[in-house]
Each structure stands twice: as C-alpha cells, then as structure tokens.
C-alpha atoms as a PDB file:
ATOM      1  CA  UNK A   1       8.969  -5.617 -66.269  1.00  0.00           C
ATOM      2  CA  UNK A   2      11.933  -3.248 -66.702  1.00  0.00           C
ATOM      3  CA  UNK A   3      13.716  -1.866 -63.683  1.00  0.00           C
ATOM      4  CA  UNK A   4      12.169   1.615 -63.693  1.00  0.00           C
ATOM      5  CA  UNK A   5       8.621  -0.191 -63.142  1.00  0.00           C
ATOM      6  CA  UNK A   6      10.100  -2.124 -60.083  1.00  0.00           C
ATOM      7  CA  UNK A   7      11.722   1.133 -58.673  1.00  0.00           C
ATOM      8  CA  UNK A   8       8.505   2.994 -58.894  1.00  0.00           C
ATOM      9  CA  UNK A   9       6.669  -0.626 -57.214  1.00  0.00           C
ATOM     10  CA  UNK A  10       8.890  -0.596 -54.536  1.00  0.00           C
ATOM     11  CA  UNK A  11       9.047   3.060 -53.335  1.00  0.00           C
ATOM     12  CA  UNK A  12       4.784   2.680 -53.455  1.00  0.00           C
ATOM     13  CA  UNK A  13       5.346  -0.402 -51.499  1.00  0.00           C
ATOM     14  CA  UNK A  14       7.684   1.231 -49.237  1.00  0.00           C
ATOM     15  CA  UNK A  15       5.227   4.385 -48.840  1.00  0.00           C
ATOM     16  CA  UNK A  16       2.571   2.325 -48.019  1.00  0.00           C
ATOM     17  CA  UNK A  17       4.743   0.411 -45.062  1.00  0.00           C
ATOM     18  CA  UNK A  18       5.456   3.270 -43.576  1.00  0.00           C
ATOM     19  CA  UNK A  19       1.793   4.692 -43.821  1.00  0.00           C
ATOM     20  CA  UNK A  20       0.697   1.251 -42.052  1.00  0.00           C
ATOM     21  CA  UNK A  21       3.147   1.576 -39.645  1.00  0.00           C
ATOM     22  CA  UNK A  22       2.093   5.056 -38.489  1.00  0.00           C
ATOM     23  CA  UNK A  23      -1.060   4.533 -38.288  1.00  0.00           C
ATOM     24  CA  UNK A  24      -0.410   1.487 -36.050  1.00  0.00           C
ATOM     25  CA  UNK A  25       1.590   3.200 -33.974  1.00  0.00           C
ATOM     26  CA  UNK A  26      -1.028   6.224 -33.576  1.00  0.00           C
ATOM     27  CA  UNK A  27      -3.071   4.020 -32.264  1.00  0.00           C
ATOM     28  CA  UNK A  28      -0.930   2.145 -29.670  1.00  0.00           C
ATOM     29  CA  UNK A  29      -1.615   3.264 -25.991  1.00  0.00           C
ATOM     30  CA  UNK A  30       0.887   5.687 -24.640  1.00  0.00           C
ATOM     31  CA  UNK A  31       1.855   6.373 -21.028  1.00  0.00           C
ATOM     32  CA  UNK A  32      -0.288   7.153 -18.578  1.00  0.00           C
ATOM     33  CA  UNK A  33       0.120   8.490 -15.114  1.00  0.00           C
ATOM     34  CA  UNK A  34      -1.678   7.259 -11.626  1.00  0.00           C
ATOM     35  CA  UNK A  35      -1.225   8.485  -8.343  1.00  0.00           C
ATOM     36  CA  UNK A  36      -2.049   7.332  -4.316  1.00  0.00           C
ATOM     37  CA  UNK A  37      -1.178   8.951  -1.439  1.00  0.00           C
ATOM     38  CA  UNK A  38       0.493   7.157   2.104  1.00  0.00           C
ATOM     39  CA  UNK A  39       1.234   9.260   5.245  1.00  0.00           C
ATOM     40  CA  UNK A  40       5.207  10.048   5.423  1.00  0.00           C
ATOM     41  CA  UNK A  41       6.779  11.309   8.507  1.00  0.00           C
ATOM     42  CA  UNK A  42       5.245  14.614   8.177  1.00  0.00           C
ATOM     43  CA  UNK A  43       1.852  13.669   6.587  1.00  0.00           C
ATOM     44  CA  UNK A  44       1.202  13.065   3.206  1.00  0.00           C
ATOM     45  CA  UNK A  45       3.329  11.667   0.982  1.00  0.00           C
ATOM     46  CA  UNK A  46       1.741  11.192  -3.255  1.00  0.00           C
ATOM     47  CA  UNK A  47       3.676   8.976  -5.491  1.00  0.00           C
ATOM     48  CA  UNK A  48       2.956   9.490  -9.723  1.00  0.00           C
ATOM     49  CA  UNK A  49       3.940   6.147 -10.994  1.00  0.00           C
ATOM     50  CA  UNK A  50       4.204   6.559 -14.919  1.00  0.00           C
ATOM     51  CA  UNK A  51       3.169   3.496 -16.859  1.00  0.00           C
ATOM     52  CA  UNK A  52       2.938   2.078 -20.218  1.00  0.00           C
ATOM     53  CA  UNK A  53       0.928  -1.251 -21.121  1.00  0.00           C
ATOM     54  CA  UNK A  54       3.325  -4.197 -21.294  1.00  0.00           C
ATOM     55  CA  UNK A  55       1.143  -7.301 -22.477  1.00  0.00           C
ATOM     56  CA  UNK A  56      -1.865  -7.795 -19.800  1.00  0.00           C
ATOM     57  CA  UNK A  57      -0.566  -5.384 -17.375  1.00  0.00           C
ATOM     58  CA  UNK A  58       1.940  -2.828 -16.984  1.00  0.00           C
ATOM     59  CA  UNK A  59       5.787  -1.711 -17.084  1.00  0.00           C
ATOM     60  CA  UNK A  60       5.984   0.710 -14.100  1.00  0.00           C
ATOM     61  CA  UNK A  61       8.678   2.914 -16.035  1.00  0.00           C
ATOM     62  CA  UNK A  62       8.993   6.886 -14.337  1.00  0.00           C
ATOM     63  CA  UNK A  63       8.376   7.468 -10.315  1.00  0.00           C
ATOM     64  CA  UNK A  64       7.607  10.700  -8.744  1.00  0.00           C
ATOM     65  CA  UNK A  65       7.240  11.577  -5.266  1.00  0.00           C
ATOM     66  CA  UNK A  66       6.113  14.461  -3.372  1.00  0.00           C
ATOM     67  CA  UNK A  67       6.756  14.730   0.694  1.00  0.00           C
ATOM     68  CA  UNK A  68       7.299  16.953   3.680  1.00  0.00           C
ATOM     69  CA  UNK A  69       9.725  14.808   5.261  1.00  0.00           C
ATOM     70  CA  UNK A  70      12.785  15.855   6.288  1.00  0.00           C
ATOM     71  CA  UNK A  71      14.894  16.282   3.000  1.00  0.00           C
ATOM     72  CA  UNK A  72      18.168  14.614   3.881  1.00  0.00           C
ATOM     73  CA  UNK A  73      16.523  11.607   5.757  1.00  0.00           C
ATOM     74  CA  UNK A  74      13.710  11.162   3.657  1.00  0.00           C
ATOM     75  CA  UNK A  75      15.376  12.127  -0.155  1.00  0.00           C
ATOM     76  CA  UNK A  76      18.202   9.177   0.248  1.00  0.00           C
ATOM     77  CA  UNK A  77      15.328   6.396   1.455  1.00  0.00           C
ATOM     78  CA  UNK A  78      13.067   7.809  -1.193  1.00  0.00           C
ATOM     79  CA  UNK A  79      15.598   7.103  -4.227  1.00  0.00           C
ATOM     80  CA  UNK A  80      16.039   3.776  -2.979  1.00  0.00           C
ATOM     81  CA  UNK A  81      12.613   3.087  -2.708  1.00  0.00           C
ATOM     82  CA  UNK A  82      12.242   4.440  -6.217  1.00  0.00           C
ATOM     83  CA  UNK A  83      15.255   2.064  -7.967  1.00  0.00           C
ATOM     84  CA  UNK A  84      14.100  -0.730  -6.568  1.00  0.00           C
ATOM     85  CA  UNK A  85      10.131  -0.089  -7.432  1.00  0.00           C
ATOM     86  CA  UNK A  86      11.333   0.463 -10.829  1.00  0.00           C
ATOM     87  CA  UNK A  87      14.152  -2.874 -11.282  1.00  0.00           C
ATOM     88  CA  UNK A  88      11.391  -5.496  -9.002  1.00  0.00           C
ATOM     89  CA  UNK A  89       7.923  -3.581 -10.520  1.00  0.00           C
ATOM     90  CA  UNK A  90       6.243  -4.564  -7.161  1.00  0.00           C
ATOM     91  CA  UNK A  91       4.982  -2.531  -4.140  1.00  0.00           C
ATOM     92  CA  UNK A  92       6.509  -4.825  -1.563  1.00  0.00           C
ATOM     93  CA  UNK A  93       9.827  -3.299  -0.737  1.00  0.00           C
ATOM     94  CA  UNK A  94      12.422  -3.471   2.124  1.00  0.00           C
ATOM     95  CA  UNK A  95      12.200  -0.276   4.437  1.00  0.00           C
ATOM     96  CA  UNK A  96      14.947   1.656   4.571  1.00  0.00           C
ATOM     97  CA  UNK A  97      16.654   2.051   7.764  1.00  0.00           C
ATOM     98  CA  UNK A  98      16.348   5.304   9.731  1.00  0.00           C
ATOM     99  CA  UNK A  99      13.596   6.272   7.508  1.00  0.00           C
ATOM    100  CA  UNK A 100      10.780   3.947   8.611  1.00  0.00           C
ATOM    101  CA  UNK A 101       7.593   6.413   8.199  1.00  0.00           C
ATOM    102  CA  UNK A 102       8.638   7.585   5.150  1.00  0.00           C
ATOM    103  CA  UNK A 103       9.550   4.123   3.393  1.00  0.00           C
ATOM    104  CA  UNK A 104       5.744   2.926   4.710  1.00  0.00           C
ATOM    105  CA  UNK A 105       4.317   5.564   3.324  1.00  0.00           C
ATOM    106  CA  UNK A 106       6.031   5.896  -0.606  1.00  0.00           C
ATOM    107  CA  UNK A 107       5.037   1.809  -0.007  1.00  0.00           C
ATOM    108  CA  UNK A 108       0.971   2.640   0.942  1.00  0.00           C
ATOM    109  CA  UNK A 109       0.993   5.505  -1.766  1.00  0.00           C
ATOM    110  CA  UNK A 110       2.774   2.995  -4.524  1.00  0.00           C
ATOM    111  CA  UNK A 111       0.133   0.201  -3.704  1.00  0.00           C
ATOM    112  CA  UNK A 112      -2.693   2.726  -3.873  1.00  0.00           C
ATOM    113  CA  UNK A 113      -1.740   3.882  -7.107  1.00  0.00           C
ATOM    114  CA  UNK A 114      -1.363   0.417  -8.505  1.00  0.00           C
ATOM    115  CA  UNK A 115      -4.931  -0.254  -7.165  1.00  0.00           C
ATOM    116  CA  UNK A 116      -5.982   2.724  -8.949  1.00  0.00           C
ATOM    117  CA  UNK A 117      -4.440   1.664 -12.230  1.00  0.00           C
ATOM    118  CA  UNK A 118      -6.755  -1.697 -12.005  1.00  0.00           C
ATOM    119  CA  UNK A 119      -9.656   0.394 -12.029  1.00  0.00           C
END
C-alpha cells in the first residue's frame, strides 16, 4: 500500500465516524419540559422544570417559575428554592424564611411536575 491509498482510507474512515456519530446523536433524546402547579401566597404558582435523561431517570437541569407573589419577598425565596432544586435534584427543600407560602408552593408545583415526568 503506498501512502496516498492510506490517506484516501483514512479520510473514508474518518467520514464514516463522523456520519455514525451524527446519526447517533440524532437520535439521542433531547430536553424536555414538565410542569405542576402549587398555590403561592397569592394563588397559583407553575414551575417548568427542564430535563434531559441521565441513565434511568433524569438531570433536572433549567427551572422556571411563574407567581403572583409579592416580587421582593417571593423573587429572593424563589432563587433559592431554584439553586438548591437544581445542586440536590430533589423536591424536598428547606423553606425559606419569611416566605413560607411561597416556598410550599414552588415545593407542591416541583413534586407535581416530577410526578408528571413519571408518567
């Protein structure tokens, strides 16, 4: 074999990796969002959790949350909440102080959209 027959070899070869590779990678789930909705201070309160599959379950890896608390009480105790939903990736979370209604409800909504996930 002379070289220009193993350059030509190995750029097919290469092609073909990176064909496999796409194509494996097409397939492979993306994100997916799933919501639930607790009762805030001042009623409902949804929480999006955004998810990707992590091995048999999920990596909890994006949190949204939309209230009517009050913004300056609630908005503090909600980014808590959120940072510590996203290091622990469980539902059962310290409430924050001063914020009590609001804390049990991002905690009701989170666990409802977890249950909704294992649907």
């Amino acid at each position: 074999m002379n070289k220009e027959s193993l350059r030509k070899k190995g750029i097919i070869a290469f092609i073909v990796l990176g064909l496999v590779l796409a194509v494996v990678e097409a397939n492979r789930p993306g994100p997916m969002v799933v919501e639930g909705i607790g009762t805030g201070y001042n009623g409902d309160l949804v929480v999006s959790l955004k998810v990707k599959p992590k091995g048999e379950g999920f990596k909890i890896i994006g949190v949204d949350v939309n209230h009517q608390d009050t913004p300056p009480i609630a908005d503090p105790a909600l980014e808590t909440l959120k940072a510590e939903l996203l290091k622990n990736q469980i539902s059962e979370l310290d409430i924050v102080s001063g914020a009590t209604y609001t804390s049990q409800g991002f905690k009701e909504a989170t666990q409802k959209a977890l249950d909704n996930l294992k649907k």
